[in-house]
N, C-alpha and C. Protein backbone atom coordinates (compact mmCIF):
# COMPACT_ATOMS: atom_id res chain seq x y z
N UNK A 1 129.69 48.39 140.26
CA UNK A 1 128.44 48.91 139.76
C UNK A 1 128.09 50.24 140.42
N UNK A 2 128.89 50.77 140.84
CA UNK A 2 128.95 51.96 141.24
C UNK A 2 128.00 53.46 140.92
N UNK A 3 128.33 52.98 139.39
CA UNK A 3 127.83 54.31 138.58
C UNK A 3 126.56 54.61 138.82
N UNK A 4 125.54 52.90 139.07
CA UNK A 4 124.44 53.24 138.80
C UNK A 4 123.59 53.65 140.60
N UNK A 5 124.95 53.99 141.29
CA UNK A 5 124.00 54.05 142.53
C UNK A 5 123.72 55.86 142.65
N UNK A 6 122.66 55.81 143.45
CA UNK A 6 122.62 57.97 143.33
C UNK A 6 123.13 58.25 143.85
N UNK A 7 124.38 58.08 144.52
CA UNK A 7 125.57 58.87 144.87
C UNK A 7 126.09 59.60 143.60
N UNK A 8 125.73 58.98 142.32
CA UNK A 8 126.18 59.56 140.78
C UNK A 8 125.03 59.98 140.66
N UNK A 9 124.36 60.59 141.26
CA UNK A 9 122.93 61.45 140.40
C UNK A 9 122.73 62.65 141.25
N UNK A 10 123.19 63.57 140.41
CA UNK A 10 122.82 65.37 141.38
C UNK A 10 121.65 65.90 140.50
N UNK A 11 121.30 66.64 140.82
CA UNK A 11 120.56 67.96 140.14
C UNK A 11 121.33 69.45 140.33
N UNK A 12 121.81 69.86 138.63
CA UNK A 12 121.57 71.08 139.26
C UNK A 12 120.30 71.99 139.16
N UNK A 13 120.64 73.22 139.84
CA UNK A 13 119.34 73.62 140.50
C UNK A 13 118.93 74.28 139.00
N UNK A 14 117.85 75.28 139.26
CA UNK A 14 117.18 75.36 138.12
C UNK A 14 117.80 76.96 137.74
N UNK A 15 117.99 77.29 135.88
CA UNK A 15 118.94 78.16 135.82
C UNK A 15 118.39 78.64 134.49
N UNK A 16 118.86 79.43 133.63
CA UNK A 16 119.03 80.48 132.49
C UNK A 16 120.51 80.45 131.81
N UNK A 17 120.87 79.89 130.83
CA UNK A 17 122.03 80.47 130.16
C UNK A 17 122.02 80.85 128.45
N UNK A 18 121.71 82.00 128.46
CA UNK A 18 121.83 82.69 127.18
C UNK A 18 120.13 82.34 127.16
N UNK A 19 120.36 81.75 126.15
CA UNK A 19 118.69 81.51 125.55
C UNK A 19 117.92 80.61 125.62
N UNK A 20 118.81 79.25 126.49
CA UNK A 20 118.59 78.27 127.20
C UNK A 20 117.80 78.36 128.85
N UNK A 21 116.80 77.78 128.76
CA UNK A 21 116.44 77.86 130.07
C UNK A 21 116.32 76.27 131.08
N UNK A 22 116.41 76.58 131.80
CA UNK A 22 116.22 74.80 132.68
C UNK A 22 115.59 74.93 133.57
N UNK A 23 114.53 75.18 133.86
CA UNK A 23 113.19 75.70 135.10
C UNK A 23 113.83 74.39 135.66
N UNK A 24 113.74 73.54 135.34
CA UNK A 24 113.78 71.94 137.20
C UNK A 24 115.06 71.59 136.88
N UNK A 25 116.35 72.44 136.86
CA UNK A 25 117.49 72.50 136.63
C UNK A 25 118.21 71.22 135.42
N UNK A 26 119.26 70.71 135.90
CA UNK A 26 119.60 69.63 135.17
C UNK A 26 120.41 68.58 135.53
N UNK A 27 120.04 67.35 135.38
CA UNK A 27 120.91 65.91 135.98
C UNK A 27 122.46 65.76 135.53
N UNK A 28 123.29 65.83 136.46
CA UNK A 28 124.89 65.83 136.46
C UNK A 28 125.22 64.27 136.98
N UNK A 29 125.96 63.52 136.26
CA UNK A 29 125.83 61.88 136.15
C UNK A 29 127.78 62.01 136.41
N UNK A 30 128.36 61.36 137.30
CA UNK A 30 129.71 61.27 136.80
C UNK A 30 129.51 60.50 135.63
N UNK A 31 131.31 59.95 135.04
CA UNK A 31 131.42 59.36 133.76
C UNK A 31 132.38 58.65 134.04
N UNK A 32 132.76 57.42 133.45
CA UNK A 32 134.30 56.76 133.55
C UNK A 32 134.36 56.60 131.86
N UNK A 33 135.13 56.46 131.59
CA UNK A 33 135.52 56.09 129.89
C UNK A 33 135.53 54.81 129.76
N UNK A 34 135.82 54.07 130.86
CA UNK A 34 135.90 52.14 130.49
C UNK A 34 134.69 52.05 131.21
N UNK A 35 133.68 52.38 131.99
CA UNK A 35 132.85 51.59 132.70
C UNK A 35 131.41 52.30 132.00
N UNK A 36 130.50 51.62 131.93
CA UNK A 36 129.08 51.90 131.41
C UNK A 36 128.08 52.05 132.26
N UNK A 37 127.14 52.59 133.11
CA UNK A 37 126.32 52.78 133.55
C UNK A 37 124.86 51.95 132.94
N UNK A 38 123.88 51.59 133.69
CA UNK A 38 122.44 50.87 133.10
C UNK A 38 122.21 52.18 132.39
N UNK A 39 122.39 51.55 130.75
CA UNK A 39 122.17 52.39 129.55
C UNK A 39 120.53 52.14 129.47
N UNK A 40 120.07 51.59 129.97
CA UNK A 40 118.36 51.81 130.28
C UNK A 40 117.95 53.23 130.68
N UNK A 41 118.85 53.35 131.78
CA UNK A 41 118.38 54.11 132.70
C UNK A 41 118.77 55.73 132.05
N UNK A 42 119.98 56.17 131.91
CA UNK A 42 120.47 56.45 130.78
C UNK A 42 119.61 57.39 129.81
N UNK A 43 118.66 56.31 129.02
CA UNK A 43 117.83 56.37 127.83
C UNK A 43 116.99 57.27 129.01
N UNK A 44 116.40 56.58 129.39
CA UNK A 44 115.03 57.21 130.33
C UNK A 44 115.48 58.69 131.08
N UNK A 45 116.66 59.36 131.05
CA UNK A 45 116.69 60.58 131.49
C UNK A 45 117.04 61.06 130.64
N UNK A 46 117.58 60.74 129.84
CA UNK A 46 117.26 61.51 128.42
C UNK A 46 116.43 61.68 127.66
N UNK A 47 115.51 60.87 128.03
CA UNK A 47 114.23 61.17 127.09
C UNK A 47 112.89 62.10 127.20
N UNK A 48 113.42 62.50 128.87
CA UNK A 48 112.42 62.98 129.73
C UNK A 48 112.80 64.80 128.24
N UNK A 49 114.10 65.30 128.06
CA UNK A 49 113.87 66.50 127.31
C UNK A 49 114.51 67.74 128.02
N UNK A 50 113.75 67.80 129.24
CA UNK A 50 113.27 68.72 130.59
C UNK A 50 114.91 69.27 131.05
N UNK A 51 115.22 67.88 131.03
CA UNK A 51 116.15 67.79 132.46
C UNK A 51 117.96 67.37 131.48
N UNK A 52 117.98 67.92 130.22
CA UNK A 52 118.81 66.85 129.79
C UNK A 52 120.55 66.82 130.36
N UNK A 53 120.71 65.66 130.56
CA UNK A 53 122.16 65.21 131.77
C UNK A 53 123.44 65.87 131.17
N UNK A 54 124.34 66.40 132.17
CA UNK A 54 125.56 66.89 131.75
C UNK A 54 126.31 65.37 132.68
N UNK A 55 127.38 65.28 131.67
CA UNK A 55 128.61 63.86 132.35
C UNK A 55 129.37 64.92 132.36
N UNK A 56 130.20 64.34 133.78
CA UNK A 56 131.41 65.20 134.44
C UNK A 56 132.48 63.53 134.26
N UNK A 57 133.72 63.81 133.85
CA UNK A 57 134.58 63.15 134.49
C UNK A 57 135.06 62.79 135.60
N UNK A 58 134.52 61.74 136.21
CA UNK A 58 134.86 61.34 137.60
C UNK A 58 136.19 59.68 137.35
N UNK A 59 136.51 59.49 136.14
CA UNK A 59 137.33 58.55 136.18
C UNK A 59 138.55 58.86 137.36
N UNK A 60 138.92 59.75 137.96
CA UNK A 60 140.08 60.10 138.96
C UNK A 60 139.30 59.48 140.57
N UNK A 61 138.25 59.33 140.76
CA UNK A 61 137.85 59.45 141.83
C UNK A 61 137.61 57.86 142.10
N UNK A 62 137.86 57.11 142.91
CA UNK A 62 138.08 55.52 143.94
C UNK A 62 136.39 54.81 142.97
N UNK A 63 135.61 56.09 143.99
CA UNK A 63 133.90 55.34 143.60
C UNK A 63 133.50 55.71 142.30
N UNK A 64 133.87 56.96 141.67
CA UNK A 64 133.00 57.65 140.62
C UNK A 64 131.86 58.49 140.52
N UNK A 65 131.73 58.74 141.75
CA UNK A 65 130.36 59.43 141.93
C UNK A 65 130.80 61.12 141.86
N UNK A 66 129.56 62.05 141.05
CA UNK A 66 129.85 63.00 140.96
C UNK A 66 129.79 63.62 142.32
N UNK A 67 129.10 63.01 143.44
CA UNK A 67 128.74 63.84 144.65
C UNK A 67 130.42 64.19 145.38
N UNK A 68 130.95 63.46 145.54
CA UNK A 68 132.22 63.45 145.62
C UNK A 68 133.23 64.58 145.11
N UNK A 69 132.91 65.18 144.31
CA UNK A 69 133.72 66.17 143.49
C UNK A 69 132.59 67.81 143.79
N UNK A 70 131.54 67.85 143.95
CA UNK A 70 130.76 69.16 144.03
C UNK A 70 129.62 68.91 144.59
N UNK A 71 128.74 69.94 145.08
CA UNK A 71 127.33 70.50 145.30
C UNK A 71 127.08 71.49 145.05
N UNK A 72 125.40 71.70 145.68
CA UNK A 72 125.11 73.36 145.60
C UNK A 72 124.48 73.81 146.63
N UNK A 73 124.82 75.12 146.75
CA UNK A 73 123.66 75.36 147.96
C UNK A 73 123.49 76.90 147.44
N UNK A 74 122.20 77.43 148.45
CA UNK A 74 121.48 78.55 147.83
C UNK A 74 122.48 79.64 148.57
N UNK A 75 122.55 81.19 147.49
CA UNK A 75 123.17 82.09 147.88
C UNK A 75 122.30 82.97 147.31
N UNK A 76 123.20 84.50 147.94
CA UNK A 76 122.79 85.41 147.28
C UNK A 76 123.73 85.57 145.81
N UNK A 77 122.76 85.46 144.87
CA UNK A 77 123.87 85.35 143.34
C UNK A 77 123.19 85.47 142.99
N UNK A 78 122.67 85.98 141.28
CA UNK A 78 122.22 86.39 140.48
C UNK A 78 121.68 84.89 140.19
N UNK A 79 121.85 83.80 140.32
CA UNK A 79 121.17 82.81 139.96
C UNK A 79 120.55 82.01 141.25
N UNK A 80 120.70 82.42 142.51
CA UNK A 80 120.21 82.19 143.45
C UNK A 80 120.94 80.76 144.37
N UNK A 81 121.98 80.44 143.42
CA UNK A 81 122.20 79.48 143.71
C UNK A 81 124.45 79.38 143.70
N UNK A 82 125.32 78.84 144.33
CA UNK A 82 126.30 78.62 143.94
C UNK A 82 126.83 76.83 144.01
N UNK A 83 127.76 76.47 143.17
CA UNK A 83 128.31 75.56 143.07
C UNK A 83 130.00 75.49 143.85
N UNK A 84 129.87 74.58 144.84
CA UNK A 84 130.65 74.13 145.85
C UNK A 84 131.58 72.94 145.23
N UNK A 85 133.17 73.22 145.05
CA UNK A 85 133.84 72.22 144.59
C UNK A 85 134.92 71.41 145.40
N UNK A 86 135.16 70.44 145.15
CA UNK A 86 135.88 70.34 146.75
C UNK A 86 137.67 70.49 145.87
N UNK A 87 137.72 70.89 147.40
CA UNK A 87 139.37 70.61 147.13
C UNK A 87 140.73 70.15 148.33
N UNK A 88 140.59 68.87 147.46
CA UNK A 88 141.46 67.92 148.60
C UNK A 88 142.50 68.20 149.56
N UNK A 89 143.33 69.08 148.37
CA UNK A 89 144.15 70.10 149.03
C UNK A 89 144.27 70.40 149.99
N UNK A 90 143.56 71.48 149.97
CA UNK A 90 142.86 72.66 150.96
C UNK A 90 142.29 71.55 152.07
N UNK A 91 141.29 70.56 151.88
CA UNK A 91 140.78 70.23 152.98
C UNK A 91 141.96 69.21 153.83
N UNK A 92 142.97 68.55 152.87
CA UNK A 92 143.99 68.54 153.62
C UNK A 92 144.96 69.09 154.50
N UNK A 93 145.25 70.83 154.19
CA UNK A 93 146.03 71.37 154.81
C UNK A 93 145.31 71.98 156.06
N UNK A 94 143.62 72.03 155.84
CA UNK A 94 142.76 72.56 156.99
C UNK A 94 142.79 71.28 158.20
N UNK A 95 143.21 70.21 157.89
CA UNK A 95 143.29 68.90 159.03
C UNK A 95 144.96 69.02 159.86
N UNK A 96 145.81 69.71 158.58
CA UNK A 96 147.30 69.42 159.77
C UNK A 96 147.32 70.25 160.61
């Protein structure tokens, strides 16, 4: 039951694209293709409008949680903000 813990619930921060705006950014949910999340819950962030959820594929990952795969933190960028991705790789070859 993984999906439904907030380790699977980010925000991104709040942004502008094209003609789209998202003032209180927007909810990033991982996804599995066989497993379902409380489709209650689901409904209720989608309905809010505001905030509406992007699903990332996290079926590769043990738990499923999107936190696991990215964050954000504030920069200097034209959107004030950048997105941090991990990479196993790299953080592997930074440990030998």
């Amino acid at each position: 039951d993984t999906l439904n813990s907030f380790g699977n619930f980010e925000t991104i921060p709040p942004y502008t694209n094209g003609a789209e705006s998202f003032p209180l950014g927007r909810i990033l949910r991982g996804n599995i293709a066989t497993y379902y999340p409380d489709q209650t819950f689901l409904r209720m962030m989608e309905a809010q409008k505001i905030q509406q959820p992007l699903y990332i594929d996290t079926s590769w990952l043990l738990v499923g949680h999107v936190d696991e795969t990215l964050s954000f933190i504030k920069a200097s960028s034209p959107r004030g903000w950048v997105m941090l991705v991990n990479d196993p790789a790299l953080a592997k070859k930074m440990l030998e």
